[in-house]
Protein backbone atom coordinates (compact mmCIF):
# COMPACT_ATOMS: atom_id res chain seq x y z
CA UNK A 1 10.49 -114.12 -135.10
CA UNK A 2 11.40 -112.86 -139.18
CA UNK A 3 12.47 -116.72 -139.30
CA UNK A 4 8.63 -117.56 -138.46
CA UNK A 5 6.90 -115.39 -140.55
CA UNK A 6 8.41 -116.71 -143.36
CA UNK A 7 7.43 -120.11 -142.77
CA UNK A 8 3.60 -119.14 -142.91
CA UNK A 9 2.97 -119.71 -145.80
CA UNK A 10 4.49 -123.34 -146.50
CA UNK A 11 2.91 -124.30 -142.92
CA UNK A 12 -0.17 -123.65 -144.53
CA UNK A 13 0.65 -125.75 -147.73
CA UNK A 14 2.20 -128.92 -145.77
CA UNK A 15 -1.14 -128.99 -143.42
CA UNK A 16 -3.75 -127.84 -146.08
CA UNK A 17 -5.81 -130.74 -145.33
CA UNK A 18 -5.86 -130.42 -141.68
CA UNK A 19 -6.67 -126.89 -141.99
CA UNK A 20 -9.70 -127.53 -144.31
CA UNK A 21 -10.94 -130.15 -141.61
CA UNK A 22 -10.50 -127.91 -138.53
CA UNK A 23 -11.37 -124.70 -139.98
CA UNK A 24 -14.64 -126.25 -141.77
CA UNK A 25 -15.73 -127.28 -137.86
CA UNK A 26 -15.79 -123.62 -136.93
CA UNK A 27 -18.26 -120.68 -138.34
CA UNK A 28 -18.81 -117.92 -135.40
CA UNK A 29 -18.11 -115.00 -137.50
CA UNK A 30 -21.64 -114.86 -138.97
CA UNK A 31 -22.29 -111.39 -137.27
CA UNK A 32 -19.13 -109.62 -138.01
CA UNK A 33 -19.93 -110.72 -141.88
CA UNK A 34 -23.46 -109.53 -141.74
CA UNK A 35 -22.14 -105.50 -140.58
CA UNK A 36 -19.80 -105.96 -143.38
CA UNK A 37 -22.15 -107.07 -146.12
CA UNK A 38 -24.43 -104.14 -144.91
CA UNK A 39 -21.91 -101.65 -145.92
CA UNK A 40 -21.72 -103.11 -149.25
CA UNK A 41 -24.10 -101.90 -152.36
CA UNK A 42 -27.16 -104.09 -153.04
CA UNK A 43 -26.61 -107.01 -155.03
CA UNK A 44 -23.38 -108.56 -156.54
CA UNK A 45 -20.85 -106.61 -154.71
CA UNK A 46 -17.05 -106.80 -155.56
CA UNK A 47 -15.35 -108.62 -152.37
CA UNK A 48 -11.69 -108.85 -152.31
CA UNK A 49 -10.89 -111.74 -150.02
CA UNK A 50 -7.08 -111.60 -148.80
CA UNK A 51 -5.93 -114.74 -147.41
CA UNK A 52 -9.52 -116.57 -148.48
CA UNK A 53 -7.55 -119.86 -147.59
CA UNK A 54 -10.11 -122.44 -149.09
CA UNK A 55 -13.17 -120.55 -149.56
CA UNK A 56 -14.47 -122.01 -146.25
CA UNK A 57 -16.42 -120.69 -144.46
CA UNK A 58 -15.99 -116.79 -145.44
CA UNK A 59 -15.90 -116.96 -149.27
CA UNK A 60 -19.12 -119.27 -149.52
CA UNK A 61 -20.95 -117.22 -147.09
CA UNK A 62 -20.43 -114.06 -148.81
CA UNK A 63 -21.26 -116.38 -151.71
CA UNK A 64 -24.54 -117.34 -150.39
CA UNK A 65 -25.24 -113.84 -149.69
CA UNK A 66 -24.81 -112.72 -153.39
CA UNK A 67 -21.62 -111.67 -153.68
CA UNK A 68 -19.23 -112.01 -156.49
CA UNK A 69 -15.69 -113.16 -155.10
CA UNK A 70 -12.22 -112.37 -155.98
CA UNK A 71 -9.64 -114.57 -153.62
CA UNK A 72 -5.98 -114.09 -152.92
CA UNK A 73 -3.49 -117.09 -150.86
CA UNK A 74 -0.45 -118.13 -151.14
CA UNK A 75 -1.16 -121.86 -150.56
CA UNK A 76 -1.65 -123.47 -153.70
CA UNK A 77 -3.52 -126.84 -152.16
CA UNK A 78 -6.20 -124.02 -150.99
CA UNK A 79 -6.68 -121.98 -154.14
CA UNK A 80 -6.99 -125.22 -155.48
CA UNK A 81 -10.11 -125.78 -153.58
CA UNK A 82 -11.38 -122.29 -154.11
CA UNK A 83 -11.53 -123.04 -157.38
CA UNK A 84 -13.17 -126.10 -157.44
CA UNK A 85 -15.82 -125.33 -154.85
CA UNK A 86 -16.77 -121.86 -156.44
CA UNK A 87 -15.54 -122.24 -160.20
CA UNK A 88 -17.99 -119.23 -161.43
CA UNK A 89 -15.82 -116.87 -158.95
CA UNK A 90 -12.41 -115.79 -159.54
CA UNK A 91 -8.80 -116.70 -157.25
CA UNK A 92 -5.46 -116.16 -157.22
CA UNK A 93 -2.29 -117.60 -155.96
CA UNK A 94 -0.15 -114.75 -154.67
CA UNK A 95 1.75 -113.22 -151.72
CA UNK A 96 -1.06 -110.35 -150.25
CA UNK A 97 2.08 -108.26 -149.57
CA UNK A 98 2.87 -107.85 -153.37
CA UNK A 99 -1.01 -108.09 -154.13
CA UNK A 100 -1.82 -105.17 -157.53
CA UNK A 101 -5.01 -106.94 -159.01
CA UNK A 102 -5.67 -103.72 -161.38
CA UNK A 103 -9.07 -103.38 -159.74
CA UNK A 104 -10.94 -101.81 -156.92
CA UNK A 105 -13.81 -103.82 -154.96
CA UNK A 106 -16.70 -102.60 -153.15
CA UNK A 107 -15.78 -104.89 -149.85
CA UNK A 108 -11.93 -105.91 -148.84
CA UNK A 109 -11.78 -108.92 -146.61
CA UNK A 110 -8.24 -110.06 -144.77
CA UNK A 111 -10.10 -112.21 -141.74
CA UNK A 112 -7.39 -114.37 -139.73
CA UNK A 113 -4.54 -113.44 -142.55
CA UNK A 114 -3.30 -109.87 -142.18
CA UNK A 115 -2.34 -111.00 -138.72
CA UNK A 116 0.20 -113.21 -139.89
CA UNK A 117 2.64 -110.54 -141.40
CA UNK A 118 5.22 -109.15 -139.67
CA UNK A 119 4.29 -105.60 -137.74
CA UNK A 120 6.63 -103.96 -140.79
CA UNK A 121 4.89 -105.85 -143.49
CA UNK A 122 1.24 -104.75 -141.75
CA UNK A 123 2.38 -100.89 -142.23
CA UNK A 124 2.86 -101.93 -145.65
CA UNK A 125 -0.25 -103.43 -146.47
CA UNK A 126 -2.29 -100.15 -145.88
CA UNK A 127 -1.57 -98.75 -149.32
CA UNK A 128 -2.73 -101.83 -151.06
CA UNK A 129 -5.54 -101.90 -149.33
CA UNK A 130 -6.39 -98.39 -150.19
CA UNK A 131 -5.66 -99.04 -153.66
CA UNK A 132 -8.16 -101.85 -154.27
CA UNK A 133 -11.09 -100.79 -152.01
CA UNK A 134 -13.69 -98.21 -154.14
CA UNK A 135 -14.85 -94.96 -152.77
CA UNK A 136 -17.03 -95.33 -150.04
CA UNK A 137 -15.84 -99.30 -149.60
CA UNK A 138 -15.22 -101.00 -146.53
CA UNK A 139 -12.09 -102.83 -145.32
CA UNK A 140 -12.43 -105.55 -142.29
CA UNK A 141 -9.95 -107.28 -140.67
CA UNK A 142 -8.48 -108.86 -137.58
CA UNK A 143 -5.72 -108.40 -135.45
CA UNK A 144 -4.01 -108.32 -132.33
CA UNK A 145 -5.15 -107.71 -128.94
CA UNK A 146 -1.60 -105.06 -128.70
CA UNK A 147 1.37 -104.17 -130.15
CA UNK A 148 3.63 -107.28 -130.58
CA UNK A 149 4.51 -110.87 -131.49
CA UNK A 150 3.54 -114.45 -130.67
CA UNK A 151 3.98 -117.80 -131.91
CA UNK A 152 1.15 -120.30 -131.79
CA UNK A 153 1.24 -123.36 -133.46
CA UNK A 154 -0.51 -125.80 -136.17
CA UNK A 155 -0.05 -129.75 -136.63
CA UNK A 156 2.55 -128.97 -133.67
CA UNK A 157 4.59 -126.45 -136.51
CA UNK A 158 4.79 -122.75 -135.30
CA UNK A 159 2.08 -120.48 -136.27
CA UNK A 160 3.28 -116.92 -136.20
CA UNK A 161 1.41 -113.73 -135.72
CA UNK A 162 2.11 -109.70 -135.25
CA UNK A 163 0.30 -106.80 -134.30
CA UNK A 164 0.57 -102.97 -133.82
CA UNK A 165 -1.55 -101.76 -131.71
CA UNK A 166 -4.74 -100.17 -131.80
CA UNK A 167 -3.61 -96.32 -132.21
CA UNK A 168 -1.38 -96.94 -134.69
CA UNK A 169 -3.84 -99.24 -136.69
CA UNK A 170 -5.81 -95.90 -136.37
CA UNK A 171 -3.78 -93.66 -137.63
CA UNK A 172 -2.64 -95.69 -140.39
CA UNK A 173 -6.79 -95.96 -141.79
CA UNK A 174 -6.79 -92.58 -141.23
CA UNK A 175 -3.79 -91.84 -142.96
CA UNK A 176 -5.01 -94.18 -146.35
CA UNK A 177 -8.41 -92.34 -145.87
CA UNK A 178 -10.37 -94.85 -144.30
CA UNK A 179 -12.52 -93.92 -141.56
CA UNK A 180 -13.34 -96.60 -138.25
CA UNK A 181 -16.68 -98.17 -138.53
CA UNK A 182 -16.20 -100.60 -135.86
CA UNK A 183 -13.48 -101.80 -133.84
CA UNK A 184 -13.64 -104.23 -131.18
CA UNK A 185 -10.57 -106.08 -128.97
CA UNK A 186 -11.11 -110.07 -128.15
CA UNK A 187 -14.57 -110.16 -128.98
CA UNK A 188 -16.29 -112.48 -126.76
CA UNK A 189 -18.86 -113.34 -129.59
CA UNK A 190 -16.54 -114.10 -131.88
CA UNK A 191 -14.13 -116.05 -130.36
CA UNK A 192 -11.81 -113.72 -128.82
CA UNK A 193 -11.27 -112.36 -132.38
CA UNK A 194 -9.97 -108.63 -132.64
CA UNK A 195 -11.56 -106.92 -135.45
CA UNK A 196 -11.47 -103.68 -137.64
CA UNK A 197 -14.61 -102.31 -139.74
CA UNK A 198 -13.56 -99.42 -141.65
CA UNK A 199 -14.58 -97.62 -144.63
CA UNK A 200 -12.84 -95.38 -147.10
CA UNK A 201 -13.50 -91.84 -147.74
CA UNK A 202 -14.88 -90.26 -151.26
């Protein structure tokens, strides 16, 4: 599975254009967006968005909705895009696991990314998350149904993705004071998507 993992992020790279296609055909996350952006001050919020692929749909949404952007992928052909759709917002080309942007943001995003790391890698990401998300910020992201592994696939190249499962996801927001908001498993409004709304202590 380590062997598959690895290969997420040049999958990504090699089928950048047929990602931009399929993932442009498909916004249903409009509602999990909108309880996030309600946590978030008034105005031109600070959103951290890991994974932001190429700044469609998420990115211009939270766009739309007044938010000033800071994006993180590994895929160069996507950051790429970022920029050029949304020049006046700010992205970087970078491994989320080794992510230290020097900055903490009012909202951090990791929608259909964080699930890609390994289950050892997604311990690991709960520090850096802490570390850029502001008192009193929120943290959303998806995962897993349960505890383990799968391999989908892309372009007909396997698609990896891990999960813990949902008490130990708990415990680890809890342990990186961050509080649950909202959690729900295969959302049947959002396509089956499993998703975390959190928010970090003072």
């Amino acid at each position: 599975m380590s062997s598959s993992a690895d290969a997420v992020i040049a999958l990504y790279e090699t089928h950048a254009d047929a990602w931009v296609r399929v993932r442009g055909r498909h916004f249903i996350e409009a509602a999990w967006l909108d309880r996030f952006i309600a946590h978030l001050p008034a105005g031109s919020a600070r959103v951290l968005d890991v994974g932001c692929g190429s700044g469609e749909p998420i990115a211009r949404y939270l766009i739309d909705h007044g938010k000033s952007l800071v994006g993180i992928d590994s895929a160069p052909s996507l950051i790429a895009r970022c920029k050029t759709l949304f020049p006046e917002h700010d992205w970087h080309l970078g491994d989320m696991r080794h992510m230290a942007l020097e900055h903490r943001f009012d909202g951090v995003l990791a929608w259909n990314s964080f699930f890609h790391l390994t289950p050892e890698d997604q311990r690991l990401m709960f520090p850096i998350f802490r570390e850029h998300t502001v008192s009193r910020g929120v943290l959303m992201f998806t995962s897993g149904p349960a505890a383990g592994e799968a391999i989908g696939s892309f372009e007909g190249d396997a698609l990896y993705h891990g999960s813990l499962d949902a008490a130990e996801y708990e415990t680890l927001l809890n342990q990186h004071d961050f509080d649950v908001l909202a959690h729900v498993v295969e959302d049947p409004t959002c396509g089956q998507q499993t998703v975390w709304l959190a928010q970090r202590r003072d």
